[in-house]
C-alpha atoms as a PDB file:
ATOM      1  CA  UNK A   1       0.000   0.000   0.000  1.00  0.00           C
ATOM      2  CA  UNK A   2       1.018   4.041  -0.097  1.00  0.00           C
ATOM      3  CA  UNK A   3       2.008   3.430  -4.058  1.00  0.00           C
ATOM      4  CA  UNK A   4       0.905   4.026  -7.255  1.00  0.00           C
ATOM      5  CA  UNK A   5      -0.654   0.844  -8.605  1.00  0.00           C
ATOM      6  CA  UNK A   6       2.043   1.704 -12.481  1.00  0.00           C
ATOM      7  CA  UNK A   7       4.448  -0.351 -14.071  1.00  0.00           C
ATOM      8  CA  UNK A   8       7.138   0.012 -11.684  1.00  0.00           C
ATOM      9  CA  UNK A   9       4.656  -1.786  -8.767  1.00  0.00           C
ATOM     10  CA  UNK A  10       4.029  -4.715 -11.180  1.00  0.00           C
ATOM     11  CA  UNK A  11       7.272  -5.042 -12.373  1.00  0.00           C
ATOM     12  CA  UNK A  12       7.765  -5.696  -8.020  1.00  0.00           C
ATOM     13  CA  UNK A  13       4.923  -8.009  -7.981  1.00  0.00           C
ATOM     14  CA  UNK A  14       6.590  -9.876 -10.246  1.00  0.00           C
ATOM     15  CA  UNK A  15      10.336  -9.785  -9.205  1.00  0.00           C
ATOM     16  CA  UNK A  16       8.727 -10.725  -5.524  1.00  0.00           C
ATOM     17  CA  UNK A  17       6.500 -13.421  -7.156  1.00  0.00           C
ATOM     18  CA  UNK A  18       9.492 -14.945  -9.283  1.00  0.00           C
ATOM     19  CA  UNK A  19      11.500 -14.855  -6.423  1.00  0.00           C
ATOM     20  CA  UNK A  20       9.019 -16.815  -3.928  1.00  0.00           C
ATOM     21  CA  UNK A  21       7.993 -19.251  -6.763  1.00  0.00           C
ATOM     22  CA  UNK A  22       7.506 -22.887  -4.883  1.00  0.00           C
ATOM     23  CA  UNK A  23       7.478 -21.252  -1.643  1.00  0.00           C
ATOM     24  CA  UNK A  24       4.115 -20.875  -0.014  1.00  0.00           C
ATOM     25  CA  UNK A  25       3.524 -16.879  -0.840  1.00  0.00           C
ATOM     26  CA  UNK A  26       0.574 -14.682   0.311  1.00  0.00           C
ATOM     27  CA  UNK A  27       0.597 -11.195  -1.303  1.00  0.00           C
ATOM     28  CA  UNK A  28      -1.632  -8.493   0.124  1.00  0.00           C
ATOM     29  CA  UNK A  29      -2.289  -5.400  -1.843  1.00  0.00           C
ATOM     30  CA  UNK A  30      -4.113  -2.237  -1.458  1.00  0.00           C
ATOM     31  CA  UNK A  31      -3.067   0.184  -4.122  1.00  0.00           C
ATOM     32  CA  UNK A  32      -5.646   2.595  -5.858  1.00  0.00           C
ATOM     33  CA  UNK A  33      -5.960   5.640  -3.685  1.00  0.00           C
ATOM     34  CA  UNK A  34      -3.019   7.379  -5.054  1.00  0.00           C
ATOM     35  CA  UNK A  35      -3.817   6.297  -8.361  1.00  0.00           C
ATOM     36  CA  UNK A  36      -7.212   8.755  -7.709  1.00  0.00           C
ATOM     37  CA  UNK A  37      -5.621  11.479  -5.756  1.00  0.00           C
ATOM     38  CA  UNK A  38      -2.897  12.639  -7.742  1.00  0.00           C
ATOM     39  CA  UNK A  39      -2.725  14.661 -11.049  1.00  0.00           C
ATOM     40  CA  UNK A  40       0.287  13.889 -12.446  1.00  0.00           C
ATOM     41  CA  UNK A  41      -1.490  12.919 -15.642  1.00  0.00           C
ATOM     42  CA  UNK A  42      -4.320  15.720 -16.341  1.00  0.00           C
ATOM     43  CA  UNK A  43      -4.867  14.227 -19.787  1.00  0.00           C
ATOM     44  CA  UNK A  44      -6.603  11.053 -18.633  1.00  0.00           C
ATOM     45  CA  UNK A  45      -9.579  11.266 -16.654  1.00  0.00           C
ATOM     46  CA  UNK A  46     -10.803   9.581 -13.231  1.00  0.00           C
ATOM     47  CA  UNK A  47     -12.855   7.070 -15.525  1.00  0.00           C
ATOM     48  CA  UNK A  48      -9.872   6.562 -17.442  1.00  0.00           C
ATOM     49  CA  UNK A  49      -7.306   5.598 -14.411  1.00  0.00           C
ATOM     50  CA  UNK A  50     -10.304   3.440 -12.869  1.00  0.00           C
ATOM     51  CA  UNK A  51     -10.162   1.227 -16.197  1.00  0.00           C
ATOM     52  CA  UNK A  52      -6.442   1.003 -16.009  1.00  0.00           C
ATOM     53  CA  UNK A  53      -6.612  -0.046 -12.609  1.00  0.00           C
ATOM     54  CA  UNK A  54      -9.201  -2.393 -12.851  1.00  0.00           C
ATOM     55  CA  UNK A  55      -7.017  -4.032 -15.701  1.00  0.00           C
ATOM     56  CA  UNK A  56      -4.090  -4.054 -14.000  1.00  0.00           C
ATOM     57  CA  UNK A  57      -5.648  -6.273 -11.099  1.00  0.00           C
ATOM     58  CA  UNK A  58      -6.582  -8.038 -13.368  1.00  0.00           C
ATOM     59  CA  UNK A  59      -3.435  -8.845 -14.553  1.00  0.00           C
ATOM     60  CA  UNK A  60      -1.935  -9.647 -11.373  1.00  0.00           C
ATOM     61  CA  UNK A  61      -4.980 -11.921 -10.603  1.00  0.00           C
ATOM     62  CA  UNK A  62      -4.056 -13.250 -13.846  1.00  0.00           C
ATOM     63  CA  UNK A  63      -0.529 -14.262 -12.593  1.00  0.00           C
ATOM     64  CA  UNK A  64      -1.087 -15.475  -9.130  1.00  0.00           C
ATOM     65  CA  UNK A  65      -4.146 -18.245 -10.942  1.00  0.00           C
ATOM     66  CA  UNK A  66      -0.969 -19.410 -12.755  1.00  0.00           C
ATOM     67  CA  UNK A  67       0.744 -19.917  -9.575  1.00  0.00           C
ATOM     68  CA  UNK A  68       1.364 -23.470  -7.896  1.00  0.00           C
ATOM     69  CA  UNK A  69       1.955 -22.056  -4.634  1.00  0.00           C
ATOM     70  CA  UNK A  70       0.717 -18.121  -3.952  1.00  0.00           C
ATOM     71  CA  UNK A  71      -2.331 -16.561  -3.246  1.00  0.00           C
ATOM     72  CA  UNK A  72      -3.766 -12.668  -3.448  1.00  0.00           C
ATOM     73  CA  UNK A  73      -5.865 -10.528  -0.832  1.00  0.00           C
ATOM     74  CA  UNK A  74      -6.474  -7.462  -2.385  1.00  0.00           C
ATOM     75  CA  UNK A  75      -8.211  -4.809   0.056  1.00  0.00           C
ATOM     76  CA  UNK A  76     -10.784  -2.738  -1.012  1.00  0.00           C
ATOM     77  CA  UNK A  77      -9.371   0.713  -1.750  1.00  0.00           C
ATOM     78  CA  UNK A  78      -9.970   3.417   1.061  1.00  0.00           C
ATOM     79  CA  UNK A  79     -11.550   6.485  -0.200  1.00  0.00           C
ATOM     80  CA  UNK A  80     -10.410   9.660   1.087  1.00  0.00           C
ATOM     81  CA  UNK A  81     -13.157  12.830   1.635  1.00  0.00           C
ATOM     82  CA  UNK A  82     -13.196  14.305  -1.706  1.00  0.00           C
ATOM     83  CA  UNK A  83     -17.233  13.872  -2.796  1.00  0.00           C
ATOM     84  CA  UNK A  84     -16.245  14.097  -6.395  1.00  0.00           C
ATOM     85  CA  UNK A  85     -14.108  11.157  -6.243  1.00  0.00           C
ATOM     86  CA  UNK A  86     -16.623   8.673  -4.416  1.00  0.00           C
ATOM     87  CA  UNK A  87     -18.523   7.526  -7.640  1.00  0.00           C
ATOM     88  CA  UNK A  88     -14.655   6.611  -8.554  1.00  0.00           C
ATOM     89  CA  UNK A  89     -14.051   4.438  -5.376  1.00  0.00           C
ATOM     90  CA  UNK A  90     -17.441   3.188  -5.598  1.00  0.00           C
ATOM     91  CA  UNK A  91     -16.858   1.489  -9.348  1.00  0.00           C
ATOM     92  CA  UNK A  92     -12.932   0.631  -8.262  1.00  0.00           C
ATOM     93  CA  UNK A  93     -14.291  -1.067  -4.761  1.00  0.00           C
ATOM     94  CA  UNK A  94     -17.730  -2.727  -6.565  1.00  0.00           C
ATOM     95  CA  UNK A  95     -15.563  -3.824  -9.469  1.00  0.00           C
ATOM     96  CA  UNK A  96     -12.678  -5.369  -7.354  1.00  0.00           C
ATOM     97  CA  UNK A  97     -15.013  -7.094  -5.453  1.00  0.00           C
ATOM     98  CA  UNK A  98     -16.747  -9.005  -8.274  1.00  0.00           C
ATOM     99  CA  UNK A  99     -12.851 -10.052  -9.798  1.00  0.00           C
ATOM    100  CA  UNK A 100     -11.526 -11.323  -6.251  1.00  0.00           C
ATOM    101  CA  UNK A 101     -14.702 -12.545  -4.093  1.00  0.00           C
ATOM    102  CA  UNK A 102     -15.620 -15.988  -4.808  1.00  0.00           C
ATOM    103  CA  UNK A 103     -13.835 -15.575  -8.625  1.00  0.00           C
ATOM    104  CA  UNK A 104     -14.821 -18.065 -10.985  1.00  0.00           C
ATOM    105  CA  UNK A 105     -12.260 -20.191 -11.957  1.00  0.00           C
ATOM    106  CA  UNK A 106     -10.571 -19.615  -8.692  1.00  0.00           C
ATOM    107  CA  UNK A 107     -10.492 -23.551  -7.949  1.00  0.00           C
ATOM    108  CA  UNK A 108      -7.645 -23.994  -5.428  1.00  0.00           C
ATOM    109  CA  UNK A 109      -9.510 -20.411  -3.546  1.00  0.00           C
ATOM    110  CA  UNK A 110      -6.086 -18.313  -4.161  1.00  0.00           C
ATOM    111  CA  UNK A 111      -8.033 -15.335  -4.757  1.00  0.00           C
ATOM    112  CA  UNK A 112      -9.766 -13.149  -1.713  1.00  0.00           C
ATOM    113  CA  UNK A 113     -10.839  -9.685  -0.979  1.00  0.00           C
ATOM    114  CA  UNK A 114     -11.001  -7.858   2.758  1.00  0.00           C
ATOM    115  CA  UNK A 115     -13.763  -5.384   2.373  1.00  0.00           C
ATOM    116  CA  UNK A 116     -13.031  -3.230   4.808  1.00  0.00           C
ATOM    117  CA  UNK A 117     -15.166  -0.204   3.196  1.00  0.00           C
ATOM    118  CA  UNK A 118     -17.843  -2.402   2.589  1.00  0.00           C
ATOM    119  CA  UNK A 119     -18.299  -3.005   6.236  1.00  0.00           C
ATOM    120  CA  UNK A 120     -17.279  -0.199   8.064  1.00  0.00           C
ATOM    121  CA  UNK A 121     -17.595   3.049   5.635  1.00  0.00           C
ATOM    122  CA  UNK A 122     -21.158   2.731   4.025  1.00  0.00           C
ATOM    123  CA  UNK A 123     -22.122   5.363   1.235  1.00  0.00           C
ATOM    124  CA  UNK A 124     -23.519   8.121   3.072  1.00  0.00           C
ATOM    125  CA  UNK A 125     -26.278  10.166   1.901  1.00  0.00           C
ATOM    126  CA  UNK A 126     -24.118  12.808  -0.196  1.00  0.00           C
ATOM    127  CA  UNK A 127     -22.652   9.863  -1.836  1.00  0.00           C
ATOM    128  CA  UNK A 128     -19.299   9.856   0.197  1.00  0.00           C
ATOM    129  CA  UNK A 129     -17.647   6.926   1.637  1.00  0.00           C
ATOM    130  CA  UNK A 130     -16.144   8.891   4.947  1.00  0.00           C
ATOM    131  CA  UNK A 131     -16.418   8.348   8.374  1.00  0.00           C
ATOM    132  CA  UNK A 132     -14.851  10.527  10.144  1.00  0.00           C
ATOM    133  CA  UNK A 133     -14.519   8.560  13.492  1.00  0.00           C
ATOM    134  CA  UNK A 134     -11.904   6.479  11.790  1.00  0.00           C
ATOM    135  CA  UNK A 135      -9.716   8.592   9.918  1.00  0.00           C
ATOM    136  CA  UNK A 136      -7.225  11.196  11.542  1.00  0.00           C
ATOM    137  CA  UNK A 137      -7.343  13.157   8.007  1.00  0.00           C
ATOM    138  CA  UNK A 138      -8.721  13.009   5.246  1.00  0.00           C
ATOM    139  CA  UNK A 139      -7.740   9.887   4.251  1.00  0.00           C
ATOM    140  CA  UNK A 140      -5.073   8.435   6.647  1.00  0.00           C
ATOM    141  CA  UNK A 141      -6.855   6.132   9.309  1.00  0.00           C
ATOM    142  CA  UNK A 142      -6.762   6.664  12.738  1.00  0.00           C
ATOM    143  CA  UNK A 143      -5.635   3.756  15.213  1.00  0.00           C
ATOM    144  CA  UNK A 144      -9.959   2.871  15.519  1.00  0.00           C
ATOM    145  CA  UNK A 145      -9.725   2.536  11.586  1.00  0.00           C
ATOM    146  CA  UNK A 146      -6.064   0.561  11.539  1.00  0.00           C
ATOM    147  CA  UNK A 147      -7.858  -2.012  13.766  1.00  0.00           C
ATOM    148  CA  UNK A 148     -11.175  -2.698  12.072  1.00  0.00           C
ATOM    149  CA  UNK A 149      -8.822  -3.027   8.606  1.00  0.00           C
ATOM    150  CA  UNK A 150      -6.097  -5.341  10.060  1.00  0.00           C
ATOM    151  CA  UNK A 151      -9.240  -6.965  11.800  1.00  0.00           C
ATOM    152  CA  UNK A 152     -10.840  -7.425   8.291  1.00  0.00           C
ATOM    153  CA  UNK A 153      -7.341  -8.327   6.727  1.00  0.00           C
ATOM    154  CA  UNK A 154      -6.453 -10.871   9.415  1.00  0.00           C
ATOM    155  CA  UNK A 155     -10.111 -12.626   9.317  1.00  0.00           C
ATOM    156  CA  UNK A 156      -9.229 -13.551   5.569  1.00  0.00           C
ATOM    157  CA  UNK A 157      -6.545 -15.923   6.713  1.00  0.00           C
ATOM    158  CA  UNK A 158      -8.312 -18.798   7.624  1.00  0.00           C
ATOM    159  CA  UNK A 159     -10.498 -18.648   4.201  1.00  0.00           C
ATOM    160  CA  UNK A 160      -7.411 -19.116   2.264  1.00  0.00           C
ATOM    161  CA  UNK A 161      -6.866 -23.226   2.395  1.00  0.00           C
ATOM    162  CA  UNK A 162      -3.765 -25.410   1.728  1.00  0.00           C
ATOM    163  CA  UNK A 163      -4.622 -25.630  -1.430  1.00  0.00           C
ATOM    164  CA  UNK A 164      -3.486 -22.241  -2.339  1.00  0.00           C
ATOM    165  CA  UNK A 165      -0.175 -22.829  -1.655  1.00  0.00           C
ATOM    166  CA  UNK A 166      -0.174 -26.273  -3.771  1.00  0.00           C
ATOM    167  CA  UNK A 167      -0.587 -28.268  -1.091  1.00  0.00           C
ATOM    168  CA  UNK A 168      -2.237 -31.801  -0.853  1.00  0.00           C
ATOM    169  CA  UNK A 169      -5.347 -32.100   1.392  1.00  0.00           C
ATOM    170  CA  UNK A 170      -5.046 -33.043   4.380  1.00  0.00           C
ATOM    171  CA  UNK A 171      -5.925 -37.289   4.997  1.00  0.00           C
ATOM    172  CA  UNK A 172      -9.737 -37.606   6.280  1.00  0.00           C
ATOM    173  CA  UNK A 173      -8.350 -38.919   9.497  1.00  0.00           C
ATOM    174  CA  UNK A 174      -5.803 -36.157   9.703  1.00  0.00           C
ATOM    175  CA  UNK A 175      -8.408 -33.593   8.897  1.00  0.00           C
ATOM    176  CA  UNK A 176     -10.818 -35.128  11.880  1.00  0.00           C
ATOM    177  CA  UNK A 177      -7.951 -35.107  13.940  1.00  0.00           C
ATOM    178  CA  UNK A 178      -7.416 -30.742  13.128  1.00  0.00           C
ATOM    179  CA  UNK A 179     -11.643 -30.239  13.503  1.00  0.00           C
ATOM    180  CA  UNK A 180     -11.387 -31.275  16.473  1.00  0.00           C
ATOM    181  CA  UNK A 181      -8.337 -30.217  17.844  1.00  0.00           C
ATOM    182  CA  UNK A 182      -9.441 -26.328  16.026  1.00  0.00           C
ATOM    183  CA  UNK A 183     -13.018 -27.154  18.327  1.00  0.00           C
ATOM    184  CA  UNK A 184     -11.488 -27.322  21.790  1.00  0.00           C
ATOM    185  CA  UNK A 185      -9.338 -24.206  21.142  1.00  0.00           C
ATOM    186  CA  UNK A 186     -11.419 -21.874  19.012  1.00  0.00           C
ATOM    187  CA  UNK A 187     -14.941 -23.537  19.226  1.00  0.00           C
ATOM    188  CA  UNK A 188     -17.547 -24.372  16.139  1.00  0.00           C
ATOM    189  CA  UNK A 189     -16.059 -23.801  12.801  1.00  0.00           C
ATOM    190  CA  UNK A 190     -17.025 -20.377  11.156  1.00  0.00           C
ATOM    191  CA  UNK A 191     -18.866 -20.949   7.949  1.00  0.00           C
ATOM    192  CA  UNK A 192     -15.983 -19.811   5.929  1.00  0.00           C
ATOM    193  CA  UNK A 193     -13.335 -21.087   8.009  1.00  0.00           C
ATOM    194  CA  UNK A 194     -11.243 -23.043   5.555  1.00  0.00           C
ATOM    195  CA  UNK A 195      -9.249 -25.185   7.351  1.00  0.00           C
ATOM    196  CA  UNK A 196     -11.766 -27.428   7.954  1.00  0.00           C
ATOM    197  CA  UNK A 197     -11.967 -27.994   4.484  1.00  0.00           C
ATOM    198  CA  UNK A 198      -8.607 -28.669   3.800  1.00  0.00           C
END
Protein backbone atom coordinates (compact mmCIF):
# COMPACT_ATOMS: atom_id res chain seq x y z
CA UNK A 1 0.00 0.00 0.00
CA UNK A 2 1.02 4.04 -0.10
CA UNK A 3 2.01 3.43 -4.06
CA UNK A 4 0.90 4.03 -7.26
CA UNK A 5 -0.65 0.84 -8.60
CA UNK A 6 2.04 1.70 -12.48
CA UNK A 7 4.45 -0.35 -14.07
CA UNK A 8 7.14 0.01 -11.68
CA UNK A 9 4.66 -1.79 -8.77
CA UNK A 10 4.03 -4.72 -11.18
CA UNK A 11 7.27 -5.04 -12.37
CA UNK A 12 7.76 -5.70 -8.02
CA UNK A 13 4.92 -8.01 -7.98
CA UNK A 14 6.59 -9.88 -10.25
CA UNK A 15 10.34 -9.78 -9.21
CA UNK A 16 8.73 -10.72 -5.52
CA UNK A 17 6.50 -13.42 -7.16
CA UNK A 18 9.49 -14.95 -9.28
CA UNK A 19 11.50 -14.85 -6.42
CA UNK A 20 9.02 -16.82 -3.93
CA UNK A 21 7.99 -19.25 -6.76
CA UNK A 22 7.51 -22.89 -4.88
CA UNK A 23 7.48 -21.25 -1.64
CA UNK A 24 4.11 -20.88 -0.01
CA UNK A 25 3.52 -16.88 -0.84
CA UNK A 26 0.57 -14.68 0.31
CA UNK A 27 0.60 -11.20 -1.30
CA UNK A 28 -1.63 -8.49 0.12
CA UNK A 29 -2.29 -5.40 -1.84
CA UNK A 30 -4.11 -2.24 -1.46
CA UNK A 31 -3.07 0.18 -4.12
CA UNK A 32 -5.65 2.59 -5.86
CA UNK A 33 -5.96 5.64 -3.68
CA UNK A 34 -3.02 7.38 -5.05
CA UNK A 35 -3.82 6.30 -8.36
CA UNK A 36 -7.21 8.76 -7.71
CA UNK A 37 -5.62 11.48 -5.76
CA UNK A 38 -2.90 12.64 -7.74
CA UNK A 39 -2.72 14.66 -11.05
CA UNK A 40 0.29 13.89 -12.45
CA UNK A 41 -1.49 12.92 -15.64
CA UNK A 42 -4.32 15.72 -16.34
CA UNK A 43 -4.87 14.23 -19.79
CA UNK A 44 -6.60 11.05 -18.63
CA UNK A 45 -9.58 11.27 -16.65
CA UNK A 46 -10.80 9.58 -13.23
CA UNK A 47 -12.85 7.07 -15.52
CA UNK A 48 -9.87 6.56 -17.44
CA UNK A 49 -7.31 5.60 -14.41
CA UNK A 50 -10.30 3.44 -12.87
CA UNK A 51 -10.16 1.23 -16.20
CA UNK A 52 -6.44 1.00 -16.01
CA UNK A 53 -6.61 -0.05 -12.61
CA UNK A 54 -9.20 -2.39 -12.85
CA UNK A 55 -7.02 -4.03 -15.70
CA UNK A 56 -4.09 -4.05 -14.00
CA UNK A 57 -5.65 -6.27 -11.10
CA UNK A 58 -6.58 -8.04 -13.37
CA UNK A 59 -3.43 -8.84 -14.55
CA UNK A 60 -1.94 -9.65 -11.37
CA UNK A 61 -4.98 -11.92 -10.60
CA UNK A 62 -4.06 -13.25 -13.85
CA UNK A 63 -0.53 -14.26 -12.59
CA UNK A 64 -1.09 -15.48 -9.13
CA UNK A 65 -4.15 -18.25 -10.94
CA UNK A 66 -0.97 -19.41 -12.76
CA UNK A 67 0.74 -19.92 -9.58
CA UNK A 68 1.36 -23.47 -7.90
CA UNK A 69 1.95 -22.06 -4.63
CA UNK A 70 0.72 -18.12 -3.95
CA UNK A 71 -2.33 -16.56 -3.25
CA UNK A 72 -3.77 -12.67 -3.45
CA UNK A 73 -5.87 -10.53 -0.83
CA UNK A 74 -6.47 -7.46 -2.39
CA UNK A 75 -8.21 -4.81 0.06
CA UNK A 76 -10.78 -2.74 -1.01
CA UNK A 77 -9.37 0.71 -1.75
CA UNK A 78 -9.97 3.42 1.06
CA UNK A 79 -11.55 6.49 -0.20
CA UNK A 80 -10.41 9.66 1.09
CA UNK A 81 -13.16 12.83 1.64
CA UNK A 82 -13.20 14.30 -1.71
CA UNK A 83 -17.23 13.87 -2.80
CA UNK A 84 -16.24 14.10 -6.40
CA UNK A 85 -14.11 11.16 -6.24
CA UNK A 86 -16.62 8.67 -4.42
CA UNK A 87 -18.52 7.53 -7.64
CA UNK A 88 -14.66 6.61 -8.55
CA UNK A 89 -14.05 4.44 -5.38
CA UNK A 90 -17.44 3.19 -5.60
CA UNK A 91 -16.86 1.49 -9.35
CA UNK A 92 -12.93 0.63 -8.26
CA UNK A 93 -14.29 -1.07 -4.76
CA UNK A 94 -17.73 -2.73 -6.57
CA UNK A 95 -15.56 -3.82 -9.47
CA UNK A 96 -12.68 -5.37 -7.35
CA UNK A 97 -15.01 -7.09 -5.45
CA UNK A 98 -16.75 -9.01 -8.27
CA UNK A 99 -12.85 -10.05 -9.80
CA UNK A 100 -11.53 -11.32 -6.25
CA UNK A 101 -14.70 -12.54 -4.09
CA UNK A 102 -15.62 -15.99 -4.81
CA UNK A 103 -13.84 -15.57 -8.63
CA UNK A 104 -14.82 -18.07 -10.99
CA UNK A 105 -12.26 -20.19 -11.96
CA UNK A 106 -10.57 -19.62 -8.69
CA UNK A 107 -10.49 -23.55 -7.95
CA UNK A 108 -7.64 -23.99 -5.43
CA UNK A 109 -9.51 -20.41 -3.55
CA UNK A 110 -6.09 -18.31 -4.16
CA UNK A 111 -8.03 -15.33 -4.76
CA UNK A 112 -9.77 -13.15 -1.71
CA UNK A 113 -10.84 -9.68 -0.98
CA UNK A 114 -11.00 -7.86 2.76
CA UNK A 115 -13.76 -5.38 2.37
CA UNK A 116 -13.03 -3.23 4.81
CA UNK A 117 -15.17 -0.20 3.20
CA UNK A 118 -17.84 -2.40 2.59
CA UNK A 119 -18.30 -3.00 6.24
CA UNK A 120 -17.28 -0.20 8.06
CA UNK A 121 -17.60 3.05 5.63
CA UNK A 122 -21.16 2.73 4.02
CA UNK A 123 -22.12 5.36 1.24
CA UNK A 124 -23.52 8.12 3.07
CA UNK A 125 -26.28 10.17 1.90
CA UNK A 126 -24.12 12.81 -0.20
CA UNK A 127 -22.65 9.86 -1.84
CA UNK A 128 -19.30 9.86 0.20
CA UNK A 129 -17.65 6.93 1.64
CA UNK A 130 -16.14 8.89 4.95
CA UNK A 131 -16.42 8.35 8.37
CA UNK A 132 -14.85 10.53 10.14
CA UNK A 133 -14.52 8.56 13.49
CA UNK A 134 -11.90 6.48 11.79
CA UNK A 135 -9.72 8.59 9.92
CA UNK A 136 -7.23 11.20 11.54
CA UNK A 137 -7.34 13.16 8.01
CA UNK A 138 -8.72 13.01 5.25
CA UNK A 139 -7.74 9.89 4.25
CA UNK A 140 -5.07 8.44 6.65
CA UNK A 141 -6.85 6.13 9.31
CA UNK A 142 -6.76 6.66 12.74
CA UNK A 143 -5.64 3.76 15.21
CA UNK A 144 -9.96 2.87 15.52
CA UNK A 145 -9.73 2.54 11.59
CA UNK A 146 -6.06 0.56 11.54
CA UNK A 147 -7.86 -2.01 13.77
CA UNK A 148 -11.17 -2.70 12.07
CA UNK A 149 -8.82 -3.03 8.61
CA UNK A 150 -6.10 -5.34 10.06
CA UNK A 151 -9.24 -6.97 11.80
CA UNK A 152 -10.84 -7.42 8.29
CA UNK A 153 -7.34 -8.33 6.73
CA UNK A 154 -6.45 -10.87 9.41
CA UNK A 155 -10.11 -12.63 9.32
CA UNK A 156 -9.23 -13.55 5.57
CA UNK A 157 -6.55 -15.92 6.71
CA UNK A 158 -8.31 -18.80 7.62
CA UNK A 159 -10.50 -18.65 4.20
CA UNK A 160 -7.41 -19.12 2.26
CA UNK A 161 -6.87 -23.23 2.39
CA UNK A 162 -3.77 -25.41 1.73
CA UNK A 163 -4.62 -25.63 -1.43
CA UNK A 164 -3.49 -22.24 -2.34
CA UNK A 165 -0.18 -22.83 -1.65
CA UNK A 166 -0.17 -26.27 -3.77
CA UNK A 167 -0.59 -28.27 -1.09
CA UNK A 168 -2.24 -31.80 -0.85
CA UNK A 169 -5.35 -32.10 1.39
CA UNK A 170 -5.05 -33.04 4.38
CA UNK A 171 -5.93 -37.29 5.00
CA UNK A 172 -9.74 -37.61 6.28
CA UNK A 173 -8.35 -38.92 9.50
CA UNK A 174 -5.80 -36.16 9.70
CA UNK A 175 -8.41 -33.59 8.90
CA UNK A 176 -10.82 -35.13 11.88
CA UNK A 177 -7.95 -35.11 13.94
CA UNK A 178 -7.42 -30.74 13.13
CA UNK A 179 -11.64 -30.24 13.50
CA UNK A 180 -11.39 -31.28 16.47
CA UNK A 181 -8.34 -30.22 17.84
CA UNK A 182 -9.44 -26.33 16.03
CA UNK A 183 -13.02 -27.15 18.33
CA UNK A 184 -11.49 -27.32 21.79
CA UNK A 185 -9.34 -24.21 21.14
CA UNK A 186 -11.42 -21.87 19.01
CA UNK A 187 -14.94 -23.54 19.23
CA UNK A 188 -17.55 -24.37 16.14
CA UNK A 189 -16.06 -23.80 12.80
CA UNK A 190 -17.02 -20.38 11.16
CA UNK A 191 -18.87 -20.95 7.95
CA UNK A 192 -15.98 -19.81 5.93
CA UNK A 193 -13.33 -21.09 8.01
CA UNK A 194 -11.24 -23.04 5.55
CA UNK A 195 -9.25 -25.18 7.35
CA UNK A 196 -11.77 -27.43 7.95
CA UNK A 197 -11.97 -27.99 4.48
CA UNK A 198 -8.61 -28.67 3.80
Amino acid sequence: SGKRMNAEFKKLFYLLSKTYKGEATLFVIQVGSNNLRDDNDPNKSKEDIVNELLADYKELKEHILRQKSQALVVTSVIPDNKLELAPHYKKLNTELRKMFNNAENDVDCRLHFSDFVGKHLPEQENGAFYNKALFQDALHLNKKGATLFAKELVGKLPSISNRAYGRKPLSEKNRIRLQEYLKKKRGPPKANDAIYKT
